[in-house]
Structure formats: C-alpha cells, structure tokens
C-alpha atoms as a PDB file:
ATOM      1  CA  UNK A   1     -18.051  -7.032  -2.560  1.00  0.00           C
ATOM      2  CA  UNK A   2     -14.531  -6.348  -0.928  1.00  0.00           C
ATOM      3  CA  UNK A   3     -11.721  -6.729  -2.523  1.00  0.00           C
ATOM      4  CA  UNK A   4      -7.832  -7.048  -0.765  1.00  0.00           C
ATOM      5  CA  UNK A   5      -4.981  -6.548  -2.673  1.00  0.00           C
ATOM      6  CA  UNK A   6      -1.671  -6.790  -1.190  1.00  0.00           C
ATOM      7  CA  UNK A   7       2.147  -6.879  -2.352  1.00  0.00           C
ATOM      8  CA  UNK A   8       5.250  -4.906  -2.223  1.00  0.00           C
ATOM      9  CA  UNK A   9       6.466  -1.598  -3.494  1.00  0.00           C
ATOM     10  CA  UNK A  10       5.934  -0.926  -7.089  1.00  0.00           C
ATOM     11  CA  UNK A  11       4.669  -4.463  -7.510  1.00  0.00           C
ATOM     12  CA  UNK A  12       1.654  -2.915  -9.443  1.00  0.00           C
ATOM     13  CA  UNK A  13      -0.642  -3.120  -6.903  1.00  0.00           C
ATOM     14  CA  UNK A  14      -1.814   0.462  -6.548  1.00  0.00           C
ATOM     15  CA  UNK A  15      -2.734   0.424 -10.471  1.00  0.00           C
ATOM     16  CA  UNK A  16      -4.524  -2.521 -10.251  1.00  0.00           C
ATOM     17  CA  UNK A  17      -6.724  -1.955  -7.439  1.00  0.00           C
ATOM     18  CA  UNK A  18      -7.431   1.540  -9.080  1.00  0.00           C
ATOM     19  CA  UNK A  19      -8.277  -0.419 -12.237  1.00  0.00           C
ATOM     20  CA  UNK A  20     -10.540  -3.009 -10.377  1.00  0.00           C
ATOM     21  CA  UNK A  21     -12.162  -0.251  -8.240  1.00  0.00           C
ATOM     22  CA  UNK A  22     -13.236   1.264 -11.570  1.00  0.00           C
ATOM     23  CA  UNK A  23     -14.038  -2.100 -13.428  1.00  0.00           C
ATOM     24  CA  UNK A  24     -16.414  -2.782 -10.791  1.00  0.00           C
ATOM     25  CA  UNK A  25     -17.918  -0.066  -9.474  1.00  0.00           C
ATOM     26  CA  UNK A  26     -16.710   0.447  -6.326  1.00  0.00           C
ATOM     27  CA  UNK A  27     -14.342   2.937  -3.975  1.00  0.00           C
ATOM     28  CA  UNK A  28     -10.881   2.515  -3.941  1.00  0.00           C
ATOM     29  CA  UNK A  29      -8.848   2.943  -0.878  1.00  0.00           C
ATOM     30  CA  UNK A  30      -4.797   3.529  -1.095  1.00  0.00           C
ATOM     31  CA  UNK A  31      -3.942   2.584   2.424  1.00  0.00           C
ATOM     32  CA  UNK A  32      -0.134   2.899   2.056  1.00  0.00           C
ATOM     33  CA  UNK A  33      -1.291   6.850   2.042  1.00  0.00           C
ATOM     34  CA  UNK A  34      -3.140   6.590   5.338  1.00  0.00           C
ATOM     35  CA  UNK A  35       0.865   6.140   6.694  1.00  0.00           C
ATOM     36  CA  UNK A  36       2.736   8.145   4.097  1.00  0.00           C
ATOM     37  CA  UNK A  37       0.643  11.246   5.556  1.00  0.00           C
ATOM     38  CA  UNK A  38       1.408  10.266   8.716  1.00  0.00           C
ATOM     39  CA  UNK A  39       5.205  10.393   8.177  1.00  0.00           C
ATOM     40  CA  UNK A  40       4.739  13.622   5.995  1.00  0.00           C
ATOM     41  CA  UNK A  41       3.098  15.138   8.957  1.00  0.00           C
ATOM     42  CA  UNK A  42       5.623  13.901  11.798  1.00  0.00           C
ATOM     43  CA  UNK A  43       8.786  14.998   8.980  1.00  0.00           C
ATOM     44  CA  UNK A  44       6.827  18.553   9.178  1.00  0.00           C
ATOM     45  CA  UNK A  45       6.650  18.760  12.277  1.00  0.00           C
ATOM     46  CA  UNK A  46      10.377  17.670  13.159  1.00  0.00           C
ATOM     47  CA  UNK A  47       9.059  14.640  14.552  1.00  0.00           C
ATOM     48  CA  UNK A  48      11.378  11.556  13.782  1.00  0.00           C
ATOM     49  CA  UNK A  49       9.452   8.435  12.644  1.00  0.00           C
ATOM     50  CA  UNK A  50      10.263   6.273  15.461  1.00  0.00           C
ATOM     51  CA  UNK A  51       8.443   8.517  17.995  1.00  0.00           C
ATOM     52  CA  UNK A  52       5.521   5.895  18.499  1.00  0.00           C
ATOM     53  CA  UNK A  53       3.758   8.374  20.974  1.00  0.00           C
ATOM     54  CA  UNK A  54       3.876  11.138  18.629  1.00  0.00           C
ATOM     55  CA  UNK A  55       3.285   9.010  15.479  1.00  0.00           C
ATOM     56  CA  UNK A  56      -0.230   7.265  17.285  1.00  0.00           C
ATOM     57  CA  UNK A  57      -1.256  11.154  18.256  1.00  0.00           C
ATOM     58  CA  UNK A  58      -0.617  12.546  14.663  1.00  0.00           C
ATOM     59  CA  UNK A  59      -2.542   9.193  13.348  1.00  0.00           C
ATOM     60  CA  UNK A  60      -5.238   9.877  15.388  1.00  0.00           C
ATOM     61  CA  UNK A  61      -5.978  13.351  14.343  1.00  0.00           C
ATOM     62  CA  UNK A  62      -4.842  12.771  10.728  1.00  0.00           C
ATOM     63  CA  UNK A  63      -7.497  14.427   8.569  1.00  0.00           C
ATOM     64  CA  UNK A  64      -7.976  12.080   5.333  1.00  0.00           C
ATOM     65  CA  UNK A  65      -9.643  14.121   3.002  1.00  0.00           C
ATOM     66  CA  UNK A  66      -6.608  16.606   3.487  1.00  0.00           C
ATOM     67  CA  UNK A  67      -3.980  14.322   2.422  1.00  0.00           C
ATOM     68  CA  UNK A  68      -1.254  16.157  -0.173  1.00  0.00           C
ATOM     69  CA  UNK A  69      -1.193  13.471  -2.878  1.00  0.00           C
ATOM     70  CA  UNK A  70       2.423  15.146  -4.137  1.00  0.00           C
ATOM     71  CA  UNK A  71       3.770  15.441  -0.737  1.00  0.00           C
ATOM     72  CA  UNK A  72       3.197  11.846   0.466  1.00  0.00           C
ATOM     73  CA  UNK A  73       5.079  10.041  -2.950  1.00  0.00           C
ATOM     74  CA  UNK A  74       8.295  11.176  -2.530  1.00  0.00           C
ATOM     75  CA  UNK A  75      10.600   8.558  -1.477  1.00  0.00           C
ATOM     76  CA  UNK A  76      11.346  10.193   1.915  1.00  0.00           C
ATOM     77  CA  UNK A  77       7.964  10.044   2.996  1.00  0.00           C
ATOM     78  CA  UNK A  78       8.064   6.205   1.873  1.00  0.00           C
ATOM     79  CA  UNK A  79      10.751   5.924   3.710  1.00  0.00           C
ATOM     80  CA  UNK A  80       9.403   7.315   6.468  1.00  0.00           C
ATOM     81  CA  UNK A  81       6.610   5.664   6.426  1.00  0.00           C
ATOM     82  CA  UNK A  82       7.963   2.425   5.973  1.00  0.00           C
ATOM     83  CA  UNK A  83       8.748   3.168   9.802  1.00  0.00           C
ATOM     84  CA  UNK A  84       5.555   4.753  11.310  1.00  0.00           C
ATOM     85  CA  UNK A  85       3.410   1.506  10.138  1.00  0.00           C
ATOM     86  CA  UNK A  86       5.661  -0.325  12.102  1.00  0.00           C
ATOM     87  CA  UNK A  87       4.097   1.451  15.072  1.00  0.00           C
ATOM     88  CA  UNK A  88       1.572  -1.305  16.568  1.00  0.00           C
ATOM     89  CA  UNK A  89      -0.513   1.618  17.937  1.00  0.00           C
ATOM     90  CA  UNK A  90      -0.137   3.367  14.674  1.00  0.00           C
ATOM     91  CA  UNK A  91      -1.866   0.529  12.929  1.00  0.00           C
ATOM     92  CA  UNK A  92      -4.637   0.024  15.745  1.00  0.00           C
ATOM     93  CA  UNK A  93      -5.361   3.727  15.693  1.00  0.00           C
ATOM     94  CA  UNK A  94      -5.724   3.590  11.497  1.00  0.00           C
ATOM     95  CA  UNK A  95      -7.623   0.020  11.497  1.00  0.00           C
ATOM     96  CA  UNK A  96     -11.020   1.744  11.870  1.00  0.00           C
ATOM     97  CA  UNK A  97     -10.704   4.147   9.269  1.00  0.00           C
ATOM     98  CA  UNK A  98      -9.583   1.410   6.764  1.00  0.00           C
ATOM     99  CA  UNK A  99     -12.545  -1.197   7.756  1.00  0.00           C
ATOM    100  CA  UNK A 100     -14.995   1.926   7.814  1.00  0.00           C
ATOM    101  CA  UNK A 101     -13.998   2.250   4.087  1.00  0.00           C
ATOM    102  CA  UNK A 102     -14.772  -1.142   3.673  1.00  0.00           C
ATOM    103  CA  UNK A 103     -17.971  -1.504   5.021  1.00  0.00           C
ATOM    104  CA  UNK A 104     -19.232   0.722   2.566  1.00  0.00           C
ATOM    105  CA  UNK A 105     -22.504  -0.066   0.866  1.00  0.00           C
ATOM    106  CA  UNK A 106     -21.493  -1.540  -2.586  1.00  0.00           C
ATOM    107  CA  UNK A 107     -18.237  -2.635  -1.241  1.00  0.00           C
ATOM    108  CA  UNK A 108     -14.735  -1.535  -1.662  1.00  0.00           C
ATOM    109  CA  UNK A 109     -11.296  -1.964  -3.152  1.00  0.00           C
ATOM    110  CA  UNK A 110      -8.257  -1.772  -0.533  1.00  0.00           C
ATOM    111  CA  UNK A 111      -4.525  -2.277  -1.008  1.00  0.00           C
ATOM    112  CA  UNK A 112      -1.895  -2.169   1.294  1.00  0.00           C
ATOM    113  CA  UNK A 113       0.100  -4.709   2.710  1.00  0.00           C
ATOM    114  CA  UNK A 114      -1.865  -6.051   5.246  1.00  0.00           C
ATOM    115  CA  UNK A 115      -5.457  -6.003   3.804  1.00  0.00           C
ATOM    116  CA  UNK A 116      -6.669  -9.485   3.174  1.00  0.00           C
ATOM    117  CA  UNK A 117      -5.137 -10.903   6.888  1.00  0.00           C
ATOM    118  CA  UNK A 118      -5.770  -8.069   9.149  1.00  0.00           C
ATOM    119  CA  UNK A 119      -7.889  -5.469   7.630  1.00  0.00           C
ATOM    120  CA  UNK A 120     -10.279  -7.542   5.667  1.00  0.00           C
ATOM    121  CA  UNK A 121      -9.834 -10.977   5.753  1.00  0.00           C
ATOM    122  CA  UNK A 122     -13.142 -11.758   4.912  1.00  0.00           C
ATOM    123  CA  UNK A 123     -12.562 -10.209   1.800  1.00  0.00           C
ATOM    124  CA  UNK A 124     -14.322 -12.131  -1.279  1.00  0.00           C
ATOM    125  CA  UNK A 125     -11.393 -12.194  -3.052  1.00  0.00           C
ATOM    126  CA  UNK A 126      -7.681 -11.457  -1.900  1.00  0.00           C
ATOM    127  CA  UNK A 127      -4.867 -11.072  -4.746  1.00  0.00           C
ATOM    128  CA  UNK A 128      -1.286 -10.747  -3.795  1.00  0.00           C
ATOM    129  CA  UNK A 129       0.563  -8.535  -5.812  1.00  0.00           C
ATOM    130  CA  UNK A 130       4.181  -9.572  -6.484  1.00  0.00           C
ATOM    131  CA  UNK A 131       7.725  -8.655  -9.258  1.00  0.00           C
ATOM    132  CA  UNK A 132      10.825  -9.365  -9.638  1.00  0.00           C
ATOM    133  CA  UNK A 133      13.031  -7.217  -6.878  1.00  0.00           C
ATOM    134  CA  UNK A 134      15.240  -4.983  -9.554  1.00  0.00           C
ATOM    135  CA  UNK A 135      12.164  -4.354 -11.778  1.00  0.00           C
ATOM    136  CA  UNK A 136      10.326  -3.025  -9.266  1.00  0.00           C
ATOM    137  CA  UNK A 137      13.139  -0.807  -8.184  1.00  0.00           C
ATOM    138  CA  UNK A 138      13.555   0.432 -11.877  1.00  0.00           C
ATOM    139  CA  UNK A 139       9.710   0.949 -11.436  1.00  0.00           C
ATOM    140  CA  UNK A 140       9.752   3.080  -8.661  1.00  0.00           C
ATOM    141  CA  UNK A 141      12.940   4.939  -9.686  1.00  0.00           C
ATOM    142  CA  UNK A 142      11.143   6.221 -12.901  1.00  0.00           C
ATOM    143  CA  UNK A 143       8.009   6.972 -11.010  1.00  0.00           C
ATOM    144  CA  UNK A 144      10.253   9.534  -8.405  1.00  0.00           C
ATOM    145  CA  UNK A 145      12.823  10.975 -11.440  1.00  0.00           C
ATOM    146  CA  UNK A 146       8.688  11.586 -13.405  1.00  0.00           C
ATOM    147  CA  UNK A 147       7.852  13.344 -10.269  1.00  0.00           C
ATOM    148  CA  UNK A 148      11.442  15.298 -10.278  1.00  0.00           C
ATOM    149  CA  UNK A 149      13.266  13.989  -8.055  1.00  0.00           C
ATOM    150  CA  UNK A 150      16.613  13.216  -8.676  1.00  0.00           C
ATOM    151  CA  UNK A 151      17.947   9.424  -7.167  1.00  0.00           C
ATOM    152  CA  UNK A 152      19.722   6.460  -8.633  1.00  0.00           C
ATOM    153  CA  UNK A 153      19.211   3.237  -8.819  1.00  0.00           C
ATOM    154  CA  UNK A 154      21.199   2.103  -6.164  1.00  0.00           C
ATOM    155  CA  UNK A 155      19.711   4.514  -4.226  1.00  0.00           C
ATOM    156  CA  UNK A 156      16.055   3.350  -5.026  1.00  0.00           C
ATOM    157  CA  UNK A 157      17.036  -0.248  -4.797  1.00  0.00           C
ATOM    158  CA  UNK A 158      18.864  -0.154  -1.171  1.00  0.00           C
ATOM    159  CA  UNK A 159      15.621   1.336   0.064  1.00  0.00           C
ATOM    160  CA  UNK A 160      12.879  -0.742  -1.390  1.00  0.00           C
ATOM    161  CA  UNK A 161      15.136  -3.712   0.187  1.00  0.00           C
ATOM    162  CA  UNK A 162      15.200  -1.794   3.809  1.00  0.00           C
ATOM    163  CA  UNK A 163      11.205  -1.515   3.309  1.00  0.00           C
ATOM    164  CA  UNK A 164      10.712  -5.145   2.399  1.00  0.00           C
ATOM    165  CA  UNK A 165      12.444  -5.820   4.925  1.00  0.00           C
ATOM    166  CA  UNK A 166      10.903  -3.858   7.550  1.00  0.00           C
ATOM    167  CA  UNK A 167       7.290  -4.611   6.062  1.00  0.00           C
ATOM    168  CA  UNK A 168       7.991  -8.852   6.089  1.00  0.00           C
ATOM    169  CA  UNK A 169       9.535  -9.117   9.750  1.00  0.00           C
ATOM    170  CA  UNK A 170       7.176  -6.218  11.857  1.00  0.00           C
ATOM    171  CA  UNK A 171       5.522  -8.211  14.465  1.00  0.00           C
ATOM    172  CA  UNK A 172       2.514  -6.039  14.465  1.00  0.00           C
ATOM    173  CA  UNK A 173       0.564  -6.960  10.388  1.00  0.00           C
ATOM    174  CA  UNK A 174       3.478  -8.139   8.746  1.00  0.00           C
ATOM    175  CA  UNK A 175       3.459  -7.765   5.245  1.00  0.00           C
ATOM    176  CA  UNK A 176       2.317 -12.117   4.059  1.00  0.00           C
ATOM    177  CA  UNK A 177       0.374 -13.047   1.530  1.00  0.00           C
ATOM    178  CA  UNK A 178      -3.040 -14.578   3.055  1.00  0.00           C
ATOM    179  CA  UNK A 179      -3.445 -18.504   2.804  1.00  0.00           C
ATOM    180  CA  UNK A 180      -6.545 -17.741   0.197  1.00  0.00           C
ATOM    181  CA  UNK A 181      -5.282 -15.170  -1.704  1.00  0.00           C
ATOM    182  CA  UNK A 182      -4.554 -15.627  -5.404  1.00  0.00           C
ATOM    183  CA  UNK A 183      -0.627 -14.574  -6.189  1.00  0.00           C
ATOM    184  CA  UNK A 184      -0.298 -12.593  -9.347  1.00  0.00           C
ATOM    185  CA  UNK A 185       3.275 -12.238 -10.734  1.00  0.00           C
ATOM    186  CA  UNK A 186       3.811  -9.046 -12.690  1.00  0.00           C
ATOM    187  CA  UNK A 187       7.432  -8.585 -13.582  1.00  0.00           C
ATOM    188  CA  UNK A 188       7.405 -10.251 -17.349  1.00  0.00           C
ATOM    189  CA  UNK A 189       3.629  -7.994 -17.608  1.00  0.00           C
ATOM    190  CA  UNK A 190       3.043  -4.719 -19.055  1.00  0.00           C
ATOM    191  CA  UNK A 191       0.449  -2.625 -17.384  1.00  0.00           C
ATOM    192  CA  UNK A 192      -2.638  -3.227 -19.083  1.00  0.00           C
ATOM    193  CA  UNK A 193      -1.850  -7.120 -19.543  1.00  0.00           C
ATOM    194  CA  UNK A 194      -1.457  -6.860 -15.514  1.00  0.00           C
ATOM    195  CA  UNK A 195      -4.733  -4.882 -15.189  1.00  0.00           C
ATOM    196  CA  UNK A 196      -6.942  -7.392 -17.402  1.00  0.00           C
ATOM    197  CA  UNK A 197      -5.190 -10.615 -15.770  1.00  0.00           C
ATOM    198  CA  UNK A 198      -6.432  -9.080 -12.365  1.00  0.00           C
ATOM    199  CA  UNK A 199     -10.047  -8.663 -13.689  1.00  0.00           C
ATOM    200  CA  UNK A 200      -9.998 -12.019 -15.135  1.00  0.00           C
ATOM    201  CA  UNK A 201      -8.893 -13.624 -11.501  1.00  0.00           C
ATOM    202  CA  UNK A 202     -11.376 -11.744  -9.913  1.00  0.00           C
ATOM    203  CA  UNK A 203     -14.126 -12.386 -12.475  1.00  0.00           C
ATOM    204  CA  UNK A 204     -13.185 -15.686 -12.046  1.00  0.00           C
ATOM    205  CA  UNK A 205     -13.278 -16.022  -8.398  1.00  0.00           C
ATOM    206  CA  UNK A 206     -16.787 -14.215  -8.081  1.00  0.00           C
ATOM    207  CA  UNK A 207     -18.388 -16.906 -10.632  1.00  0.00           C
END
C-alpha cells in the first residue's frame, strides 16, 4: 500500500502523512527534507542554491540517515531549498532514493510535492493537501517563532508566495495535484479533525 500526499507549505500535509503512516502501519517518508538537506549542505558549504552542478554532486552524496532535523526547518533552508528542487538533475539524482522508500515491503507513506505524478503515481491512493494562502503563512510563522526564530508575517508570507510560485511553474515535477488524487481542504480544520478526515478518505478509497 503506497500512499502520495502532496500540497503546499504548511498546508498540513507533513502531519497528516505522519498520522496516516502511523494509522496504518507503514514508513513515512518527508521528501521536502531530502532537498532541505541539500540546501543546508550547499548554505554550509558557501555554495549558492542555484549552482545546479554543485547542488546534483551534494545530492548525490547526501547521506539520509544524517540529516539535522533542526537545521533543515528553518526558513532559510526552505528557502533555499525551494531553489535546489528546481534543479532537474537534483530531482533525477533524488528520484531513486524516494521510489526505493516506496517499494518497501508493507508499503509506504510519501509527501512532497510531486509524489502522486512523478514519484509514485501508481500510488493506491493520492490526497492533495491544500489551505487558505494567509493561514498557512500564520501556520508556518508560528512553527519558525516555536523553533526561535524571530520573522514576521510579512516576512513569512512574501516567501511562502515566492515558493508557490517557484514549486507551480518549475518545468522539471511541478508542484499539480494528480488527475486521481482526492483534494482535502484544511484551512476551516483543526489538526486532529484534518488527521481523521484523511483516514476516513483513505479508508474509504481502499474499500
């Protein structure tokens, strides 16, 4: 059983593929931090962003199991990353390691942006994750100021619009949602309402 879910920053989707993984039984794969480390690495290494030829070498060797869950949150690594998955050969040289994880015996859990057209899209069931543009801003604003950092809304807002942006109109696994996937709306949903309406679309789509 694979399942995609897809959808913009701070749409939800993160907590509820965490939440199905566990419902179910099965791995969970964040694939939004597959790129964040990326970017954390190139930033750490001086290495701007749009360097595809040192972004697809950095991808290449990136070491998953090492990945710095603190590091890669920040909203300069999103931002960052935002540009290094824009990287065709970025995304060609992370595909394997994403459709590894979902190959799995038992199955798998992915989110990301580009998961039920390009990385699975044989997936038995596909949800696209979606809010309100200002929500998730506020979202993602209180997740950085929980984590310490100190940014406004503006701030927060100006760059989740850059990311959409950049995500919807890459010609390399744009973010779209997939002609079979099921759209779920969470702006007017608190979390756990948006975690059991997920299970029940699932649920429902597996029979």
């Amino acid at each position: 059983m694979v399942i995609a879910v897809d959808g913009p920053l701070a749409s939800g989707k993160g907590t509820i593929a965490r939440a199905l993984g566990a419902r179910f039984g099965v791995p969970h794969l964040d694939t939004g931090a597959l790129y964040r480390a990326v970017a954390v690495a190139m930033l750490d290494q001086s290495l701007p962003p749009e360097n595809a030829d040192e972004a697809e070498r950095v991808a290449r060797t990136l070491d998953v199991s090492a990945i710095d869950e603190s590091r890669i949150r920040t909203a300069g690594a999103g931002v960052a990353a935002s540009v290094v998955s824009a990287h065709p050969r970025v995304r060609a040289a992370l595909l394997d390691v994403q459709r590894a994880f979902a190959a799995q015996d038992g199955g798998a859990v992915l989110d990301g942006r580009d998961i039920g057209t390009v990385i699975c899209p044989d997936a038995d069931v596909k949800l696209f994750v979606t809010a309100d543009e200002e929500l998730r801003a506020w979202r993602r604003r209180a997740e950085l100021v929980n984590r310490g950092e100190e940014i406004s809304f503006e701030q927060v807002l100006g760059q989740l619009r850059q990311r959409d942006a950049r995500d919807a109109s890459r010609a390399d696994a744009p973010m779209i949602k997939a002609d079979d996937a099921i759209e779920l709306d969470t702006s007017e949903m608190s979390v756990d309402d948006a975690v059991r309406e997920a299970i029940k679309l699932v649920e429902a789509k597996l029979g």
